[in-house]
C-alpha atoms as a PDB file:
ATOM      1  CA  UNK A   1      24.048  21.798  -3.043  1.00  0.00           C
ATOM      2  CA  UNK A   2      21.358  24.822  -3.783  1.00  0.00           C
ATOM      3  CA  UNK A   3      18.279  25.618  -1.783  1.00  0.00           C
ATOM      4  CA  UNK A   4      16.854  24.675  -5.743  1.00  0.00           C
ATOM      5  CA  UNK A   5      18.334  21.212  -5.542  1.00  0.00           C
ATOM      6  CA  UNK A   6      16.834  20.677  -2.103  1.00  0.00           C
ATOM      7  CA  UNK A   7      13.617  21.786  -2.568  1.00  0.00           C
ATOM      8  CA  UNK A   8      13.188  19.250  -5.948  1.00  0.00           C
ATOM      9  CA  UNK A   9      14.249  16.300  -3.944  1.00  0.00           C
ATOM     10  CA  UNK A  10      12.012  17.261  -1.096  1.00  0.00           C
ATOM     11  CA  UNK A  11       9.033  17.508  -3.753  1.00  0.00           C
ATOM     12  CA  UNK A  12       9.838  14.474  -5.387  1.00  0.00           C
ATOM     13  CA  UNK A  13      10.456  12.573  -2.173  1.00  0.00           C
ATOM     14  CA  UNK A  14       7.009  13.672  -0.718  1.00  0.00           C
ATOM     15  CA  UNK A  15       4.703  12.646  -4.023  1.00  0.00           C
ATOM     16  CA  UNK A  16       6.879   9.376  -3.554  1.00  0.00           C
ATOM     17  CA  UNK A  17       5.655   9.533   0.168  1.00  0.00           C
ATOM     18  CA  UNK A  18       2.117   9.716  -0.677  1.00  0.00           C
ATOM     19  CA  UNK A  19       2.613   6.917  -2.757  1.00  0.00           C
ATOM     20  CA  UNK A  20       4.182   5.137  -0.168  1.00  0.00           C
ATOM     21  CA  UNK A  21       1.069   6.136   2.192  1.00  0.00           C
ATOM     22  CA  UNK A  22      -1.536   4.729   0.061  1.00  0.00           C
ATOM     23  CA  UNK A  23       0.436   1.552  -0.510  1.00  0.00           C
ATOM     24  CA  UNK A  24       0.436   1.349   3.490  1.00  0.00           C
ATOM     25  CA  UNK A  25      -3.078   2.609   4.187  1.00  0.00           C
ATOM     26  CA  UNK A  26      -4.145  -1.041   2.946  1.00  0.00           C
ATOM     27  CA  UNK A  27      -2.156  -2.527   5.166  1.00  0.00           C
ATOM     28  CA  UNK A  28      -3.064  -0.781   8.083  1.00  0.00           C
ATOM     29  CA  UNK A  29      -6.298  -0.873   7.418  1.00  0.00           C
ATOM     30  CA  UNK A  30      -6.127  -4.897   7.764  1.00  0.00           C
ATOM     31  CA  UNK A  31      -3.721  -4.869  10.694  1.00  0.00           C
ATOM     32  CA  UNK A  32      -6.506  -2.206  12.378  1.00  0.00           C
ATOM     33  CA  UNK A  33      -9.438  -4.977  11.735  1.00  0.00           C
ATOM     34  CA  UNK A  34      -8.345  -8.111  12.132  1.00  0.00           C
ATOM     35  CA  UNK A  35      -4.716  -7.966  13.865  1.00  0.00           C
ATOM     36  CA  UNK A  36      -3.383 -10.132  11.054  1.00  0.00           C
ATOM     37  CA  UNK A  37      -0.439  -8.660   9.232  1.00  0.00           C
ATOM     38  CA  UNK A  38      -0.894  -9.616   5.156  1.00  0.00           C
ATOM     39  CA  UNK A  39       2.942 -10.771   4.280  1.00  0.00           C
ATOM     40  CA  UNK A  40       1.182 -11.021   0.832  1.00  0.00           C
ATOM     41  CA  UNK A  41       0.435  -6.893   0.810  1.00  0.00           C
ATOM     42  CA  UNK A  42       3.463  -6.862  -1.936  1.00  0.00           C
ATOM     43  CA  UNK A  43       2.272  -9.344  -4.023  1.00  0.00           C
ATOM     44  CA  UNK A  44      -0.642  -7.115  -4.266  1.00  0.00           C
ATOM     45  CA  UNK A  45       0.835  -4.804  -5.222  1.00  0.00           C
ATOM     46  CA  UNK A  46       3.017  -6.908  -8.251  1.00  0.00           C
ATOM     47  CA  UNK A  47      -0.452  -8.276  -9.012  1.00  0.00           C
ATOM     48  CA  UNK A  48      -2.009  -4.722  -9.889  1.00  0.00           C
ATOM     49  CA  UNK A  49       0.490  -3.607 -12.186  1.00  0.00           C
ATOM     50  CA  UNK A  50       0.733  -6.778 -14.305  1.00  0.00           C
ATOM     51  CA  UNK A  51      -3.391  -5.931 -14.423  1.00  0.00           C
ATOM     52  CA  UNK A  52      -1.866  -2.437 -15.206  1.00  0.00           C
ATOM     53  CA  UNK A  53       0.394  -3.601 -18.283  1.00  0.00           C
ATOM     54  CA  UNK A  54      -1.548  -6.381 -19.605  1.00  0.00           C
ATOM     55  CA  UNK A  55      -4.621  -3.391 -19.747  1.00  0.00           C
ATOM     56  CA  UNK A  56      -1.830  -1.070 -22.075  1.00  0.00           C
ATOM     57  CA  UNK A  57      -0.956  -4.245 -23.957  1.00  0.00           C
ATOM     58  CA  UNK A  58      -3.781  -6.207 -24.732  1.00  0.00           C
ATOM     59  CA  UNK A  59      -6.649  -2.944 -24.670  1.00  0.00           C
ATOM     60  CA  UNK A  60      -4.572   0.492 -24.781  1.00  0.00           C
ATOM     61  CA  UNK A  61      -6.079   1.131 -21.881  1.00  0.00           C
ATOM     62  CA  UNK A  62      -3.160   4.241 -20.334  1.00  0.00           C
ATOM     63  CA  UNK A  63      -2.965   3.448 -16.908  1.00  0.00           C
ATOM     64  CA  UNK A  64      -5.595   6.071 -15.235  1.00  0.00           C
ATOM     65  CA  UNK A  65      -8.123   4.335 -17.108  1.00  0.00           C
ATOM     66  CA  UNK A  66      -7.023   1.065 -15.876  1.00  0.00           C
ATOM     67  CA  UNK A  67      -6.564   2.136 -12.141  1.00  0.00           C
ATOM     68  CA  UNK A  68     -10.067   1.515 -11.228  1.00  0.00           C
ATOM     69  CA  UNK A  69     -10.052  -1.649 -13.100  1.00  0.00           C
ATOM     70  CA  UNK A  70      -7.189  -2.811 -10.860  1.00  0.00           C
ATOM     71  CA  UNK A  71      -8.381  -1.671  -8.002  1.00  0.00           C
ATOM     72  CA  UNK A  72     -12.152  -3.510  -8.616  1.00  0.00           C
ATOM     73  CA  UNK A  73     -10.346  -6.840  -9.532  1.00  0.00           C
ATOM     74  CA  UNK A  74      -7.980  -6.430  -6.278  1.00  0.00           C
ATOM     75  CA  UNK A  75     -11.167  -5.615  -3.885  1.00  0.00           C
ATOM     76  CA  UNK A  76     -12.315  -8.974  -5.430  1.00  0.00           C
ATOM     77  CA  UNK A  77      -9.118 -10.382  -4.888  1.00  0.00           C
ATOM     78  CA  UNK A  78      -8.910  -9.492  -1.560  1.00  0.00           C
ATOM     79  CA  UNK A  79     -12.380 -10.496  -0.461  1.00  0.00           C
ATOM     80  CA  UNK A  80     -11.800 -13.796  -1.903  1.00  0.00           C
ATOM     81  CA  UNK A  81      -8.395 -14.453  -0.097  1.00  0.00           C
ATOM     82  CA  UNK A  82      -9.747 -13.797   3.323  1.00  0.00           C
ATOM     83  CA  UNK A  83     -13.081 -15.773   2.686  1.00  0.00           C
ATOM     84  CA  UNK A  84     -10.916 -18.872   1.126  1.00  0.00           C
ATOM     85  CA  UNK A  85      -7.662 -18.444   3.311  1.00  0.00           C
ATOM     86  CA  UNK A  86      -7.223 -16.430   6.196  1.00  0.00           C
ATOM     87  CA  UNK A  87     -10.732 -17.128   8.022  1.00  0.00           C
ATOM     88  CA  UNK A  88      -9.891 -20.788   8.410  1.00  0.00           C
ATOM     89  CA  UNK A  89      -6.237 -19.628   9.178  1.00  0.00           C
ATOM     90  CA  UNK A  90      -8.127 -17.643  12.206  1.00  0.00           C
ATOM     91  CA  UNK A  91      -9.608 -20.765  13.227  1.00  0.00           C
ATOM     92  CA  UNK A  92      -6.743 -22.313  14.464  1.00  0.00           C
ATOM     93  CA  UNK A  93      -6.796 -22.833  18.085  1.00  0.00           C
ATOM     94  CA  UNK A  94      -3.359 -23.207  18.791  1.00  0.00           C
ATOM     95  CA  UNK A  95      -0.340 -20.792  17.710  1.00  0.00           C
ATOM     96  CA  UNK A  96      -3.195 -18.700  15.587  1.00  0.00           C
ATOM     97  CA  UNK A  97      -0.017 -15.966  15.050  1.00  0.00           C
ATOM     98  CA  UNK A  98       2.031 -18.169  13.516  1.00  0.00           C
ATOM     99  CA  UNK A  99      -0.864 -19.623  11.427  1.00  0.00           C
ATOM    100  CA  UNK A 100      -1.577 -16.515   9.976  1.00  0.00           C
ATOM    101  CA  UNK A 101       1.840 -15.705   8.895  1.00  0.00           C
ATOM    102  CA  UNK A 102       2.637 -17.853   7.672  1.00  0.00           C
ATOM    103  CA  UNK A 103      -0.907 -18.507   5.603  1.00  0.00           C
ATOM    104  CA  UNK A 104       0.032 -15.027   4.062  1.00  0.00           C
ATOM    105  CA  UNK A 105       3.591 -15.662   3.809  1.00  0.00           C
ATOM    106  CA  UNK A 106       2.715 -19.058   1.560  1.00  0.00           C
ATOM    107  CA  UNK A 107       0.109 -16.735  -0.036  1.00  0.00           C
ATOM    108  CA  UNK A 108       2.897 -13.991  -1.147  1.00  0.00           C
ATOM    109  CA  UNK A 109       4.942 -17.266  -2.248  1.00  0.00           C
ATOM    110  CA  UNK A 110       2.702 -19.122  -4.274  1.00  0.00           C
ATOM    111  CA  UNK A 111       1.121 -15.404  -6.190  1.00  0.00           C
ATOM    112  CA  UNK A 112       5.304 -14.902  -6.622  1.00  0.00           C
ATOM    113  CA  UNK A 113       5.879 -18.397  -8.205  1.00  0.00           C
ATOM    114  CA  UNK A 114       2.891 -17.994 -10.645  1.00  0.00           C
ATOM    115  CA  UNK A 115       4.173 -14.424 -11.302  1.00  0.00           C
ATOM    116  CA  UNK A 116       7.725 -15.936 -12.708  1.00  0.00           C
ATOM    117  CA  UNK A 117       5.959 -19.018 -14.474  1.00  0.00           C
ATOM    118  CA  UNK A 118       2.733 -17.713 -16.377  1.00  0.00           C
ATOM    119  CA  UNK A 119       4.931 -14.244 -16.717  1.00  0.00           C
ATOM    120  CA  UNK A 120       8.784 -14.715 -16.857  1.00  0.00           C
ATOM    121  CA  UNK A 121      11.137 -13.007 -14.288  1.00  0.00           C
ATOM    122  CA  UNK A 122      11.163 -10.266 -17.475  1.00  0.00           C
ATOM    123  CA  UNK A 123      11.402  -6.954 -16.445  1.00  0.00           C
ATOM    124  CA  UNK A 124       8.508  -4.982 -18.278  1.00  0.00           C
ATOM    125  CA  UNK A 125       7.308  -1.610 -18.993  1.00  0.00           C
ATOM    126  CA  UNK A 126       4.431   0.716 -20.335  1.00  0.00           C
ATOM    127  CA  UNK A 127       6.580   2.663 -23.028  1.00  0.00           C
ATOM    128  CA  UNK A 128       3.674   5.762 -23.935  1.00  0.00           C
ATOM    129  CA  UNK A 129       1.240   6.828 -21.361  1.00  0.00           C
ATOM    130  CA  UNK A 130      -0.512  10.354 -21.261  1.00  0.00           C
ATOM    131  CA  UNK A 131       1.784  11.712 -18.614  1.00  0.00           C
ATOM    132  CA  UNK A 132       4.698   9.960 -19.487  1.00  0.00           C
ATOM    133  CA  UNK A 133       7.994  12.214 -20.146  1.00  0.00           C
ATOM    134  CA  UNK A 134       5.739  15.276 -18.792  1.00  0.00           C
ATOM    135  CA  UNK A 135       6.610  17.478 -16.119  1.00  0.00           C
ATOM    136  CA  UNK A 136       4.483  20.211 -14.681  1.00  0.00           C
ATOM    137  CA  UNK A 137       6.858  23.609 -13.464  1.00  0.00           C
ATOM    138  CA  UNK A 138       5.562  25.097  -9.787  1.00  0.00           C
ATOM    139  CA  UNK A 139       7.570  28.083  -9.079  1.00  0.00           C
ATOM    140  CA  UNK A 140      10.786  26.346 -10.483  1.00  0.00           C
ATOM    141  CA  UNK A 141      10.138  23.465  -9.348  1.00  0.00           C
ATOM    142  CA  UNK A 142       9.826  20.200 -11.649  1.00  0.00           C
ATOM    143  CA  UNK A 143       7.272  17.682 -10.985  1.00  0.00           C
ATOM    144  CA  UNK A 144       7.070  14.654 -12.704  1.00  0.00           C
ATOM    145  CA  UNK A 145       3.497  14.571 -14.015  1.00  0.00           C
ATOM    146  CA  UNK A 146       2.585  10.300 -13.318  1.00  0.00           C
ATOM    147  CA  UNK A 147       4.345  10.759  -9.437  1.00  0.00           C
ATOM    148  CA  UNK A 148       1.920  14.300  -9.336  1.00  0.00           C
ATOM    149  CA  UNK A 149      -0.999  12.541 -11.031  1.00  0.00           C
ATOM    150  CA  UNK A 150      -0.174   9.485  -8.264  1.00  0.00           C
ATOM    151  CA  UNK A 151      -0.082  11.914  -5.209  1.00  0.00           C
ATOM    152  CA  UNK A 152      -3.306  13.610  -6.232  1.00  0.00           C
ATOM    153  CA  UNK A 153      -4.888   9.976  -6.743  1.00  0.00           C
ATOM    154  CA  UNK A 154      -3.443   9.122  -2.967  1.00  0.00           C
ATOM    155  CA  UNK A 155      -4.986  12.221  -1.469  1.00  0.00           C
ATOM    156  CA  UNK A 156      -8.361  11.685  -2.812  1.00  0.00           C
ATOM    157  CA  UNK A 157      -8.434   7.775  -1.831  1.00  0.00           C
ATOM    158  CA  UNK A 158      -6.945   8.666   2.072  1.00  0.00           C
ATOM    159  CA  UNK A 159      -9.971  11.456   2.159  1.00  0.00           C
ATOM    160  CA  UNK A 160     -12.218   8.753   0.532  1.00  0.00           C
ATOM    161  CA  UNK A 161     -11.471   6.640   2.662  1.00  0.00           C
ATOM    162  CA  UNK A 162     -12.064   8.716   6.053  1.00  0.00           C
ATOM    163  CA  UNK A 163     -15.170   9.506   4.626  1.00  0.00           C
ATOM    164  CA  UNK A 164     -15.843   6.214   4.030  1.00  0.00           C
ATOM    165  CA  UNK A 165     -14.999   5.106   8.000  1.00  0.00           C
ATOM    166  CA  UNK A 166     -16.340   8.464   9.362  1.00  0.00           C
ATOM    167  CA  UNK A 167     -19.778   9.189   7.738  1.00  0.00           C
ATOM    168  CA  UNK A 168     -21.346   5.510   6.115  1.00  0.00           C
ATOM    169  CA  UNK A 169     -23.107   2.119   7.936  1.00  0.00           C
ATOM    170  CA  UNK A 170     -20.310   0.227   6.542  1.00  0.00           C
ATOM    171  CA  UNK A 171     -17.536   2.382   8.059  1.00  0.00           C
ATOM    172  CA  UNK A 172     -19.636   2.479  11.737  1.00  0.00           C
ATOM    173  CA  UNK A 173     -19.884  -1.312  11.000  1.00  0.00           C
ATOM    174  CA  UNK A 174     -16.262  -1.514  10.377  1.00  0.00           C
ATOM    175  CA  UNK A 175     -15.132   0.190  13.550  1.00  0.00           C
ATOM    176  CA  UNK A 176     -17.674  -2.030  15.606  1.00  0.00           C
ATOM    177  CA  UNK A 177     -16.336  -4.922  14.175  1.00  0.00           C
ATOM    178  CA  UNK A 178     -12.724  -3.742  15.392  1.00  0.00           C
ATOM    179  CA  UNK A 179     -13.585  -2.609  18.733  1.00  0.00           C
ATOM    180  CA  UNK A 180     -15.534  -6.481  19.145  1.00  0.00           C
ATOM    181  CA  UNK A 181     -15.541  -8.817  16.891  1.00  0.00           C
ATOM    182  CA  UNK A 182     -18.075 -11.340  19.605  1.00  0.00           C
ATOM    183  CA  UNK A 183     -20.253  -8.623  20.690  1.00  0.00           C
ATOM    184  CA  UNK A 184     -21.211  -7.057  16.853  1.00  0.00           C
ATOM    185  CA  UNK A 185     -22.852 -10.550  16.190  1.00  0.00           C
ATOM    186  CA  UNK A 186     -25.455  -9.524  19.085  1.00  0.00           C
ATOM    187  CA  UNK A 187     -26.932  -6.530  17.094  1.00  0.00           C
ATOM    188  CA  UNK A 188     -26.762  -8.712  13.485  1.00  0.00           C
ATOM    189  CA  UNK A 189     -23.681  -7.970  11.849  1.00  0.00           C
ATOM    190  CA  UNK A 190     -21.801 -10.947  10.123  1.00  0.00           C
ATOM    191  CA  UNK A 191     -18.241 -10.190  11.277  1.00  0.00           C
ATOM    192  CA  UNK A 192     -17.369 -12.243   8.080  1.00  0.00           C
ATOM    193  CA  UNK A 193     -18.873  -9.817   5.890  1.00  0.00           C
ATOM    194  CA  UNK A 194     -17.130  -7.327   7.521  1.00  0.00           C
ATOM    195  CA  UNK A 195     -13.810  -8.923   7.398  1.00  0.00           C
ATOM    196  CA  UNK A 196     -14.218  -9.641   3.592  1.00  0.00           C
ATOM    197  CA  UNK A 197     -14.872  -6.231   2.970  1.00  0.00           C
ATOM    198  CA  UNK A 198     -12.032  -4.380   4.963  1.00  0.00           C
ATOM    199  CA  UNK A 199      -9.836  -6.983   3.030  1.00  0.00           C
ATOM    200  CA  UNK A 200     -11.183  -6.134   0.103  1.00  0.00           C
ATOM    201  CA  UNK A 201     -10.769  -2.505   0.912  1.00  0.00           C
ATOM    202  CA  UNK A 202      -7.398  -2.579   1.787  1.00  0.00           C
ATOM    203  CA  UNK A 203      -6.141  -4.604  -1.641  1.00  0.00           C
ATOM    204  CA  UNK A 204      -8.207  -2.227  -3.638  1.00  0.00           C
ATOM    205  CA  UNK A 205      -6.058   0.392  -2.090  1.00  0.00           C
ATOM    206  CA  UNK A 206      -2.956  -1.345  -3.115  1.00  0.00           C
ATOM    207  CA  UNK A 207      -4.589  -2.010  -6.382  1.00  0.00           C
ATOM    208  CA  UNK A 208      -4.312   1.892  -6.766  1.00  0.00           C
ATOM    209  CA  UNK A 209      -1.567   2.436  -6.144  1.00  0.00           C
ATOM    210  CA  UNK A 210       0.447  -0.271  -8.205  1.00  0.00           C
ATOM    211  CA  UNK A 211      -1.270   1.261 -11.091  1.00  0.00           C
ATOM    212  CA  UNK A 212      -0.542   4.100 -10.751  1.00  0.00           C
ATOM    213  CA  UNK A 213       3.622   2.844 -10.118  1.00  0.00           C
ATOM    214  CA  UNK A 214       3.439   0.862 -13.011  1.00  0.00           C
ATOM    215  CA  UNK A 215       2.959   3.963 -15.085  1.00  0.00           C
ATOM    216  CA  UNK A 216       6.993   5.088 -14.115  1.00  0.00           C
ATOM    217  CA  UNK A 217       8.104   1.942 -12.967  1.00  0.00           C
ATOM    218  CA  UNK A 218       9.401  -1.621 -14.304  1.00  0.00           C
ATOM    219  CA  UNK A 219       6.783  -4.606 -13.576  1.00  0.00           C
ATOM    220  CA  UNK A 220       8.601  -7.869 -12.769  1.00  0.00           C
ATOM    221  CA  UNK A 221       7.732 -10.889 -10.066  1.00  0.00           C
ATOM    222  CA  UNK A 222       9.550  -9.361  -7.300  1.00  0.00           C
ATOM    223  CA  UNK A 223       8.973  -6.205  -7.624  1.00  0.00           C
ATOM    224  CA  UNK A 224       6.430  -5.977  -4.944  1.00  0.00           C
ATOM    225  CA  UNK A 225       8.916  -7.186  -2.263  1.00  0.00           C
ATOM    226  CA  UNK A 226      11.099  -3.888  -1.607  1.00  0.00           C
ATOM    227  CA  UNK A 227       8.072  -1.597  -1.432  1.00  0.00           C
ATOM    228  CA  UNK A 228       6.318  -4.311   1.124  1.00  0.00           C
ATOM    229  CA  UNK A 229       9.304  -4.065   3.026  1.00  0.00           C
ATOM    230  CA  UNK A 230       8.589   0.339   3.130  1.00  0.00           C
ATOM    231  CA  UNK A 231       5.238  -0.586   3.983  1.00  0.00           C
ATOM    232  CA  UNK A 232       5.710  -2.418   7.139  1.00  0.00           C
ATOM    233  CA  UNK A 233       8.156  -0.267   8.271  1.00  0.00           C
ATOM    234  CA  UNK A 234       5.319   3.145   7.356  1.00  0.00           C
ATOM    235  CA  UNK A 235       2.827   1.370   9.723  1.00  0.00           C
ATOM    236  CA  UNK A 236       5.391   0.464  12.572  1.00  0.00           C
ATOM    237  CA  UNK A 237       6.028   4.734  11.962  1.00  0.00           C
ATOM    238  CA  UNK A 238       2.917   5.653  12.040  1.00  0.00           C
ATOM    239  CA  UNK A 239       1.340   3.686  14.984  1.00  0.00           C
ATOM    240  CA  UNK A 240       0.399   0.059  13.681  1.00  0.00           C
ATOM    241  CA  UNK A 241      -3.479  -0.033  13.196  1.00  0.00           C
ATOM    242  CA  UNK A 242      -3.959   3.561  12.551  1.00  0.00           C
ATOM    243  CA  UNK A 243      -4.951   4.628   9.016  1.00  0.00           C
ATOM    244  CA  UNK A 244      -4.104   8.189   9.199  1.00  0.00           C
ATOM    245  CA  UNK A 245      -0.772   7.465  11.275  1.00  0.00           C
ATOM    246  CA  UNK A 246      -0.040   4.595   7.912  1.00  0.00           C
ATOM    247  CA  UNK A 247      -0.659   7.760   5.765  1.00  0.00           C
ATOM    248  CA  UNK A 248       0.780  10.043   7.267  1.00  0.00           C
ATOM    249  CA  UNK A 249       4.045   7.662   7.867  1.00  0.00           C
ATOM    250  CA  UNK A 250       4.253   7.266   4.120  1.00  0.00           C
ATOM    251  CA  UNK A 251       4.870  11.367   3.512  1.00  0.00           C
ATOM    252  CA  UNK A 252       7.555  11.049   6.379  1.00  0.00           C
ATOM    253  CA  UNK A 253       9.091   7.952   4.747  1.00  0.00           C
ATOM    254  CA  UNK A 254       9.358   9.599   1.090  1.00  0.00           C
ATOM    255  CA  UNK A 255      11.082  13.035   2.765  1.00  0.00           C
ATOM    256  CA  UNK A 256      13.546  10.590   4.704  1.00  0.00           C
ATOM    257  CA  UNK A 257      14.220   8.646   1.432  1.00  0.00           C
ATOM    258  CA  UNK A 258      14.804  11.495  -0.536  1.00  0.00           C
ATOM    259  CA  UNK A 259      17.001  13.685   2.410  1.00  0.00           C
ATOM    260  CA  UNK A 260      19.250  10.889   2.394  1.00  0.00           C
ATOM    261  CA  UNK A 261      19.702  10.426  -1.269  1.00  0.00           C
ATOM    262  CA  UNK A 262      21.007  14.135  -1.319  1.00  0.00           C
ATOM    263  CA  UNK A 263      23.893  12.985   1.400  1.00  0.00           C
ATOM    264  CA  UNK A 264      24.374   9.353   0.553  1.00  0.00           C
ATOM    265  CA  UNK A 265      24.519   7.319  -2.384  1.00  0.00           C
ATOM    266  CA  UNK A 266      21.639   6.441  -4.072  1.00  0.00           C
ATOM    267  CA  UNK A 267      21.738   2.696  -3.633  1.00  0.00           C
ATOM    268  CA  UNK A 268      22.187   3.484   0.381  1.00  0.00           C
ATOM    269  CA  UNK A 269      18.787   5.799   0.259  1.00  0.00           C
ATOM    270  CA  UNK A 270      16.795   3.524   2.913  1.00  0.00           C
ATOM    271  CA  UNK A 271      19.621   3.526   5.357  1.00  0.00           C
ATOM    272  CA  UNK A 272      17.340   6.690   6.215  1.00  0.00           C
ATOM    273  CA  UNK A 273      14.430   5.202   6.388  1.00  0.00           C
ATOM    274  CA  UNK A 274      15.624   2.494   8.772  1.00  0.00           C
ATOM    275  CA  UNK A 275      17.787   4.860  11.025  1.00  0.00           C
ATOM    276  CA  UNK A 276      14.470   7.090  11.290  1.00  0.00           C
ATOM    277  CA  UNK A 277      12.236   3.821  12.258  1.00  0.00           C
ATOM    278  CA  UNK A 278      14.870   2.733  15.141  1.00  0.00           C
ATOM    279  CA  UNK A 279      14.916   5.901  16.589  1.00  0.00           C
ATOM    280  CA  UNK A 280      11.206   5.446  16.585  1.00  0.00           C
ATOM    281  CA  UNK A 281      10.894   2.050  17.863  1.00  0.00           C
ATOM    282  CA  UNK A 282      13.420   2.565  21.081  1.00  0.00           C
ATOM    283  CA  UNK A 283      12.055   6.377  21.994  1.00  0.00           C
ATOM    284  CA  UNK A 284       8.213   5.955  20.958  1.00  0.00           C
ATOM    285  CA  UNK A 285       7.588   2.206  20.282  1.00  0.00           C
ATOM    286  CA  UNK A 286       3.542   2.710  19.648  1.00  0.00           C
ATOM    287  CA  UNK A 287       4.880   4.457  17.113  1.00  0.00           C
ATOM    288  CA  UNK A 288       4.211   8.500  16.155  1.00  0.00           C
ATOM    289  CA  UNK A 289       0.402   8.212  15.890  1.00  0.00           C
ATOM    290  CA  UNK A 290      -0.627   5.267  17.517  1.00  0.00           C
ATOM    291  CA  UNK A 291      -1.581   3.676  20.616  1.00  0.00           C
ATOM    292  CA  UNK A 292      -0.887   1.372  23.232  1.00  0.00           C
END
């Protein structure tokens, strides 16, 4: 094993973290608002890149054209799930965890069932897209152009996004709306709204970022499910509720993933990933950036 050969799978594994980050920025970003964790976040993500393909295959529309389609029809999405599902869900006055999961966890079932019957459990790809087959060379180093093209689009939507939090109404609003939901209604702000939005938000996120994947990667019914599964474990990293810790968790998570692969078979790459999160939960259990 080279310093070369490290060095590529530390690249690769950290545009894979970015991805990674993005996919979990949503669903800290939820988690942060509302303390509801979305067991439907990977669904979202299955959802954007059949949006992805069915752009290629019905419009020839190569997938960074069709990114900010997916991610306007997710936003949508998103708004609409937690104005016709999870707001009565928080209604509940007795056992309102359980309520919520498992309104999200019937939510990821139900968007999985359609998935197989309108779709097939076919495996499917987009065969030409501008970057496909195209690597870019960085002082030896090989980057594959879509995971390049996919950390460059996850940088710019993490620094949109603090911008977004940091500097607008909505982002103040946002905040408020975390910090007290009860005492934001005193000064006129429809914690509803709110709510809709920051859910909209965070599946617009996702939205990115599964069309972005479904540039390089095969677009079935489950295929949502294992990278759900990397981002819970990101925000338990990074500090559930904090946005930058979700981010920042997803770079760790890809450079974990990818140091492993180098020592371990490839089919035992999250072993990792999981080792790195225990470690985590028994010596810093707020995890690395957040709070208690």
């Amino acid at each position: 094993m080279t310093a070369a050969i490290v060095i590529q799978s530390l690249a690769s594994g950290l545009l894979m973290g970015l991805l990674y980050g993005l996919i979990a920025v949503g669903l800290a970003l939820i988690f942060g608002l509302m303390d509801v964790t979305n067991f439907a976040h990977g669904e979202f993500l299955m959802f954007a890149m059949y949006i992805t393909f069915f752009c290629f295959s019905w419009f020839a529309l190569d997938p960074l054209l069709s990114a900010p389609i997916a991610a306007a029809v997710l936003f949508g999405f998103g708004a609409f799930v937690y104005l016709a599902i999870i707001r009565f869900a928080m209604r509940a006055k007795t056992n309102v965890g359980m309520v919520q999961i498992f309104a999200t966890f019937g939510l990821a079932v139900v968007m999985r069932g359609l998935a197989q019957l309108l779709f097939t459990p076919d495996y499917r790809s987009i065969p030409h897209t501008w970057l496909g087959g195209k690597t870019v060379s960085v002082f030896g180093i090989f980057l594959p152009a879509p995971q390049l093209a996919g950390g460059a689009v996850s940088i710019l939507a993490f620094v949109g996004l603090f911008f977004l939090i940091k500097k607008t109404d909505f982002g103040k609003a946002l905040e408020a709306t975390r910090e007290d939901a009860g005492a934001v209604a005193l000064v006129g702000i429809d914690k509803n709204k709110v709510f809709a939005l920051g859910w909209g938000l965070g599946a617009a996120l996702v939205g990115l970022a599964g069309a972005i994947m479904a540039s390089f990667f095969y677009v079935y019914p489950d295929v949502g499910a294992s990278f759900a599964l990397i981002a819970y474990v990101t925000v338990a990293l990074g500090g559930f509720g904090s946005v930058f810790g979700a981010f920042a968790g997803g770079i760790v998570v890809g450079l974990v993933e990818a140091m492993t692969a180098m020592v371990l078979p490839p089919s035992l790459k999250s072993v990792g990933i999981y080792v790195v999160y225990l470690l985590v939960v028994f010596f810093r259990p707020r995890g690395l950036f957040g709070s208690i």
